[in-house]
Protein backbone atom coordinates (compact mmCIF):
# COMPACT_ATOMS: atom_id res chain seq x y z
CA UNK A 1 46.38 78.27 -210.64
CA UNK A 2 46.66 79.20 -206.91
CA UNK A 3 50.15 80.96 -205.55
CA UNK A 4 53.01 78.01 -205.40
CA UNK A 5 54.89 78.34 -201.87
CA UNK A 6 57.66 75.35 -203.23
CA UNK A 7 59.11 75.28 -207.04
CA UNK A 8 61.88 73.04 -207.73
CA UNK A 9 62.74 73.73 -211.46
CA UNK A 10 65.21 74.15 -213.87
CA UNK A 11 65.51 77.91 -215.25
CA UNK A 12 66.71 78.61 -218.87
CA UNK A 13 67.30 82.63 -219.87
CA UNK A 14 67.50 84.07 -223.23
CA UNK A 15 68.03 87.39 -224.04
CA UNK A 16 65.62 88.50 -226.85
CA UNK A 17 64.44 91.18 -229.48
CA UNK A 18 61.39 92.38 -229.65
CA UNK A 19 60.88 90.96 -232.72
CA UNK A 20 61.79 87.70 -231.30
CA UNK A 21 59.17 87.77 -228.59
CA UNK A 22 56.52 88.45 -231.12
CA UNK A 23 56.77 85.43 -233.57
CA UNK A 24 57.76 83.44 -230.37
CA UNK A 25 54.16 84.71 -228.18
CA UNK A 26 52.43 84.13 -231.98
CA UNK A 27 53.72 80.42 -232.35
CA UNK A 28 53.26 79.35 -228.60
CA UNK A 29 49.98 80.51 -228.16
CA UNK A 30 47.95 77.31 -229.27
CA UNK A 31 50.03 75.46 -226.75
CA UNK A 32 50.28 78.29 -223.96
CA UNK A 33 47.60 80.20 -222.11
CA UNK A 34 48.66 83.43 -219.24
CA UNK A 35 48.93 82.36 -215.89
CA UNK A 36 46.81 84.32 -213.39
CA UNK A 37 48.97 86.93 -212.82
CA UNK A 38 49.09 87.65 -216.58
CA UNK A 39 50.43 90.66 -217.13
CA UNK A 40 52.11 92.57 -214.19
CA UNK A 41 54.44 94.73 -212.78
CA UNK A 42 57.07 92.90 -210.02
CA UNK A 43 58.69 94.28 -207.05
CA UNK A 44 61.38 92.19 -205.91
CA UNK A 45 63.69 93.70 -202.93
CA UNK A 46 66.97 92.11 -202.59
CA UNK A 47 68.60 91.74 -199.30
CA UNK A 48 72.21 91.38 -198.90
CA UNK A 49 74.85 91.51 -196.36
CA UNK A 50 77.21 95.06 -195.78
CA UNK A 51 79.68 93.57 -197.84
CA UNK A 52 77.34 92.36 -200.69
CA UNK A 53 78.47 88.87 -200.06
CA UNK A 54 75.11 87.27 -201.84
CA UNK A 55 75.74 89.16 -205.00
CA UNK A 56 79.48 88.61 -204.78
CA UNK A 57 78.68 84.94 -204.69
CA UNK A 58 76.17 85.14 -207.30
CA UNK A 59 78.77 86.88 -209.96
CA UNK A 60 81.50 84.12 -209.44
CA UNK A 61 78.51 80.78 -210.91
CA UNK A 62 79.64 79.11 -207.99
CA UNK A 63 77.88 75.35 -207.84
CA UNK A 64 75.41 76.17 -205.28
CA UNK A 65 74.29 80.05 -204.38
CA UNK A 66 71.40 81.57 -202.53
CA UNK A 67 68.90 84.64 -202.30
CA UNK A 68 66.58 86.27 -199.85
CA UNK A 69 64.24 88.50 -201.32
CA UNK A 70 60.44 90.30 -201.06
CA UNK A 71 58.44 90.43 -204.04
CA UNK A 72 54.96 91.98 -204.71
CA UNK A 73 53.05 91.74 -207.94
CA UNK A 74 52.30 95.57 -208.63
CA UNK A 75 53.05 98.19 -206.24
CA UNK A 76 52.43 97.42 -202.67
CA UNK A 77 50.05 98.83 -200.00
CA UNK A 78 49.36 97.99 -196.39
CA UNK A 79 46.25 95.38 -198.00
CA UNK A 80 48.52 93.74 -199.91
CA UNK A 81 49.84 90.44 -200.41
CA UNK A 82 53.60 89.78 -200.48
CA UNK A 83 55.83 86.99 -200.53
CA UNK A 84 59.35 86.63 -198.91
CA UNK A 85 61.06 84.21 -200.65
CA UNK A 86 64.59 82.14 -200.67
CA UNK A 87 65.80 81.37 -203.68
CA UNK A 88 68.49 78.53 -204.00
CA UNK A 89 70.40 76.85 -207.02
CA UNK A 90 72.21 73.85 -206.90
CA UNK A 91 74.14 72.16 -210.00
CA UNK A 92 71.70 74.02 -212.51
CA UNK A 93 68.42 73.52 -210.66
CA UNK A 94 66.15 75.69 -209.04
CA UNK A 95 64.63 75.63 -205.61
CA UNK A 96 62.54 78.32 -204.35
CA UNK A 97 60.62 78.22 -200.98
CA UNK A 98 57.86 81.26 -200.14
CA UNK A 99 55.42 82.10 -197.74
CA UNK A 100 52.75 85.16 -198.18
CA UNK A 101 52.10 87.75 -195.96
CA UNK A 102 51.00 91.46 -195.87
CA UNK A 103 53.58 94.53 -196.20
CA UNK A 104 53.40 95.23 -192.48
CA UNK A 105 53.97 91.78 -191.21
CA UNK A 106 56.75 91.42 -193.89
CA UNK A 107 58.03 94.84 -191.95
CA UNK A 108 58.30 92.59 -188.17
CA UNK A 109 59.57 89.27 -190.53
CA UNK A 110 62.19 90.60 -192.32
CA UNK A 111 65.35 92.60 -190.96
CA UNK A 112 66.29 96.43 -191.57
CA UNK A 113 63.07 97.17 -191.95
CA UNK A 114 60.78 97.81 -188.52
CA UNK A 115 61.37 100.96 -187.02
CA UNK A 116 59.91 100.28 -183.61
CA UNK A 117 61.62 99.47 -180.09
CA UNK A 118 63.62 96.06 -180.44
CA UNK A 119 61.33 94.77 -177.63
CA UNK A 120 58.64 95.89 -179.55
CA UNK A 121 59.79 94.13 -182.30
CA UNK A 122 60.48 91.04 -180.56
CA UNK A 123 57.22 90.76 -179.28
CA UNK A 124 55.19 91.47 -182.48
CA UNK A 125 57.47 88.48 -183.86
CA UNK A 126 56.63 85.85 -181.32
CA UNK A 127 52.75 86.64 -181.99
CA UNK A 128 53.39 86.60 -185.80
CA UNK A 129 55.42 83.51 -186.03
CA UNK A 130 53.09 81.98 -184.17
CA UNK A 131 49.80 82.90 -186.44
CA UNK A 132 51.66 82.16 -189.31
CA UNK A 133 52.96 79.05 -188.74
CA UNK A 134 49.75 77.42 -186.77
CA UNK A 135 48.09 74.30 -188.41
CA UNK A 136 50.38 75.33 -191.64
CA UNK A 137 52.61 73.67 -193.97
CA UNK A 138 54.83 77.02 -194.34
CA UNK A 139 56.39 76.07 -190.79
CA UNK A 140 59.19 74.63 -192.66
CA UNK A 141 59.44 76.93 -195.30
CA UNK A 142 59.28 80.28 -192.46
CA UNK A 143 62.21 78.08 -190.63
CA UNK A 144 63.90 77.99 -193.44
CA UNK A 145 64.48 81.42 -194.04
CA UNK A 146 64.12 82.69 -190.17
CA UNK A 147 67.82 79.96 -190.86
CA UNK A 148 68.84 82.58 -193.67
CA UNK A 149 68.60 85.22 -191.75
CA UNK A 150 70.10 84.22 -189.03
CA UNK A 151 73.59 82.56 -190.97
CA UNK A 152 74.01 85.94 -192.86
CA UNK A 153 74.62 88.50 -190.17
CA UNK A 154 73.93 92.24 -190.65
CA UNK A 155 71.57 91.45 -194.01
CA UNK A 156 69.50 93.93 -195.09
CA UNK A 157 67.76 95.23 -197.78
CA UNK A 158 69.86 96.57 -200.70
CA UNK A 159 68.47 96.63 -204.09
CA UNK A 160 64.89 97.20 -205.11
CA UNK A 161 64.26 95.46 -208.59
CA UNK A 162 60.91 96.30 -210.49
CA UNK A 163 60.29 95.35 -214.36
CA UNK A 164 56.91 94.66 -216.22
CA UNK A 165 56.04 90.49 -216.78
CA UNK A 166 54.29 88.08 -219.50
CA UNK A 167 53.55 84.96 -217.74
CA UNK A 168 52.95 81.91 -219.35
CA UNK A 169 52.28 78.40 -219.13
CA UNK A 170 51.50 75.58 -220.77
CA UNK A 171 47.74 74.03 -220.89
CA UNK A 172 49.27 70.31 -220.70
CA UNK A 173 51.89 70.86 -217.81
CA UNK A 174 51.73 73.78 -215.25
CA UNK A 175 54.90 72.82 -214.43
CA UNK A 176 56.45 74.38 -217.91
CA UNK A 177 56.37 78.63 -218.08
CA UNK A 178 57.50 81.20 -219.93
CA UNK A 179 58.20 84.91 -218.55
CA UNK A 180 58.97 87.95 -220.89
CA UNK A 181 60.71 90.74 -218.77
CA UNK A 182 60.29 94.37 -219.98
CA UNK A 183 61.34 97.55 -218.64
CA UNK A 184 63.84 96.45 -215.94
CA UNK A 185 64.01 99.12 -213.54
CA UNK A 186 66.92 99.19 -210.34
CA UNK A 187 67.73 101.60 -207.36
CA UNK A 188 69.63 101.43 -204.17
CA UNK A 189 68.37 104.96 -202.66
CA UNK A 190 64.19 104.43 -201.65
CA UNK A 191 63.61 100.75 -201.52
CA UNK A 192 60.23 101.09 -199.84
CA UNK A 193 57.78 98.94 -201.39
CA UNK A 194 55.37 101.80 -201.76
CA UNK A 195 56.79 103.84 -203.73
CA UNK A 196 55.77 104.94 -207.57
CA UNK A 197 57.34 102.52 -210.19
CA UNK A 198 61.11 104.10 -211.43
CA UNK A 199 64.59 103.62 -211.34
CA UNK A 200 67.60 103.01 -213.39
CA UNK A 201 66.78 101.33 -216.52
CA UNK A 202 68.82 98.13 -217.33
CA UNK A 203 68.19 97.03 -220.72
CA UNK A 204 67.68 98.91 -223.70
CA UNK A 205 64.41 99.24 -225.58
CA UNK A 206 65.40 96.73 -228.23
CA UNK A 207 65.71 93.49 -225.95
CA UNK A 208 63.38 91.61 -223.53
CA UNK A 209 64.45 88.83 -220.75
CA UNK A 210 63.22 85.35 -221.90
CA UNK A 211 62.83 83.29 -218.70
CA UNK A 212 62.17 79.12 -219.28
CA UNK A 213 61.21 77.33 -216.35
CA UNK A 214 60.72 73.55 -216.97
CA UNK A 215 60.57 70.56 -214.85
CA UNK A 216 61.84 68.03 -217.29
CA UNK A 217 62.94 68.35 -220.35
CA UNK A 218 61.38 71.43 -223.01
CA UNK A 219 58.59 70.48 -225.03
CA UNK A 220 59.53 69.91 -228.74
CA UNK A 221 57.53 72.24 -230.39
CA UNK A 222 59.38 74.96 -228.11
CA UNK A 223 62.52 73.35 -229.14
CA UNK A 224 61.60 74.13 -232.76
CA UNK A 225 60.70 77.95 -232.08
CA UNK A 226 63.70 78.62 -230.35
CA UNK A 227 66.05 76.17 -233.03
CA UNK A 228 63.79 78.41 -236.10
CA UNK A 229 64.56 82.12 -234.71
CA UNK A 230 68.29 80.87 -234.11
CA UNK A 231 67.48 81.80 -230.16
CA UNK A 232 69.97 80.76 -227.25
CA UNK A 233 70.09 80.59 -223.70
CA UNK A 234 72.34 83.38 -221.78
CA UNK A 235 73.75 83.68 -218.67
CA UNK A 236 72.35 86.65 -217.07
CA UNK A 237 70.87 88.22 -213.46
CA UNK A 238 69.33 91.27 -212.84
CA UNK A 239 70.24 91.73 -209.69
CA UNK A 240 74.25 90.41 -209.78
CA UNK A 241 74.16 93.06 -213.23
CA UNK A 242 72.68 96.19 -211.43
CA UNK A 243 75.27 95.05 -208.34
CA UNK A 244 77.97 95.90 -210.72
CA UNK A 245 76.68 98.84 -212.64
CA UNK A 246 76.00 100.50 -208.85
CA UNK A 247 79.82 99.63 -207.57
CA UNK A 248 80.98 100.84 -211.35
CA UNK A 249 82.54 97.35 -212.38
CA UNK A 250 80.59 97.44 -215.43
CA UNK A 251 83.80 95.92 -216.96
CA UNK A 252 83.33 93.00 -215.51
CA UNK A 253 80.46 92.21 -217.57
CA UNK A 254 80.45 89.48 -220.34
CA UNK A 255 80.53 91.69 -223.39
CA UNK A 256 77.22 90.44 -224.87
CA UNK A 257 75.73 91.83 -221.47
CA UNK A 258 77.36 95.07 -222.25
CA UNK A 259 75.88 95.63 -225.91
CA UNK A 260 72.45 94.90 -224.08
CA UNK A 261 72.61 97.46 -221.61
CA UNK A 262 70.37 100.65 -221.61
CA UNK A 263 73.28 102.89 -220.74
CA UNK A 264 75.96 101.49 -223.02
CA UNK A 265 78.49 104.29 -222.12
CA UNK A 266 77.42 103.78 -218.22
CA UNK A 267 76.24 107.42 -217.43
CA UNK A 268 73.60 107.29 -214.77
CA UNK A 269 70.51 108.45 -215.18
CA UNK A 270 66.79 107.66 -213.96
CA UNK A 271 63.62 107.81 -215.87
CA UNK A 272 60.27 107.91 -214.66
CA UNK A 273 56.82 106.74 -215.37
């Protein structure tokens, strides 16, 4: 499977054991195969506005809410490929848009980030745009979030997510996947892309993020895993719960959300691997 640029999906979380994830990963696998990223590590860094208006937004389930964000799959280097991405959900479905690039071109695309002259910066845009967007069908999709940007003044980046990711899909329909999240990780004080893999862990080690994307409806036979290991959906985002742990409104957190967390008395600490 090549890199999708446009997903329109629904999204279904669960928050799991790790006992859970086993029998689920040992019933699905006749019907499920890894995607080509497999197993990996993600980098996604959120950008936000000074007054954290995209989390804020995000916290209150309004109908429709948005993200801008940069992911890599593993850590990133000057070679690498990356993908700024906007992120948009509307009455329970899920529209993503994305368009590739390399860490220094993400540095002149994306705000906050380029430390040159702004007429420097200016001018390595124009040429950029330009290259990317020739003979391309991201011209909408680079539009798109050159829109985002633009609408939410002052936005920057502000939260650097990393966590460790089973992919999954199925071998009849592409279109249906299942992601395990491990090891969520979260920091607001280096959020350079380059940097070693560590942070503020967000779940403990007893419980894994179940992520369902589906285009339709589930598949029965997933129906019957989740119905036999008594298995349902959550409401829960990384980024809107490490927003609150970092501002200390932990208390605002649905209290199943709470007896998930890592730090269950909310002292700060970091760990390192």
């Amino acid at each position: 499977m090549g890199d999708q640029t446009i997903f329109k999906r629904y999204e279904i979380k669960y928050m799991i054991t790790r006992d859970q994830q086993k029998r689920i990963i040992n019933r699905m696998s006749e019907y499920m195969k890894e995607d080509e990223h497999g197993k990996s590590r993600i980098q996604s860094l959120y950008y936000d506005t000074p007054d954290s208006i995209l989390a804020r937004r995000s916290l209150d389930k309004p109908l429709y809410k948005e993200k801008l964000r940069l992911r890599s799959y593993g850590i990133a280097d000057d070679d690498s490929q990356v993908f700024v991405e906007i992120k948009k959900k509307y009455e329970g479905v899920v529209y993503k848009r994305r368009v590739g690039m390399t860490l220094p071109q993400s540095r002149v695309f994306l705000p906050g980030s380029f430390t040159g002259t702004p007429g420097a910066a200016r001018f390595l845009m124009a040429g950029f745009r330009d290259r990317l967007m020739k003979g391309s069908s991201k011209e909408q999709i680079v539009k798109e979030i050159e829109y985002f940007i633009n609408y939410y003044r002052g936005i920057r980046p502000a939260m650097m997510l990393q966590y460790e990711r089973d992919a999954f899909y199925a071998k009849d329909d592409h279109e249906f996947r299942i992601t395990f999240d491990d090891n969520i990780r979260w920091r607001t004080d280096d959020l350079r892309m380059d940097k070693r893999y560590y942070g503020n862990r967000l779940l403990d080690r007893d419980h894994v993020l179940m992520e369902v994307k589906v285009g339709e409806a589930m598949p029965d036979w997933f129906v019957r895993i989740l119905t036999e290991n008594h298995i349902y959906k959550t409401s829960f985002s990384k980024y809107g719960t490490a927003y609150l742990l970092d501002k200390g409104l932990a208390d605002r957190l649905p209290i199943p959300t709470r007896e998930v967390l890592y730090d269950k008395d909310l002292i700060r600490y970091k760990e390192c691997i």
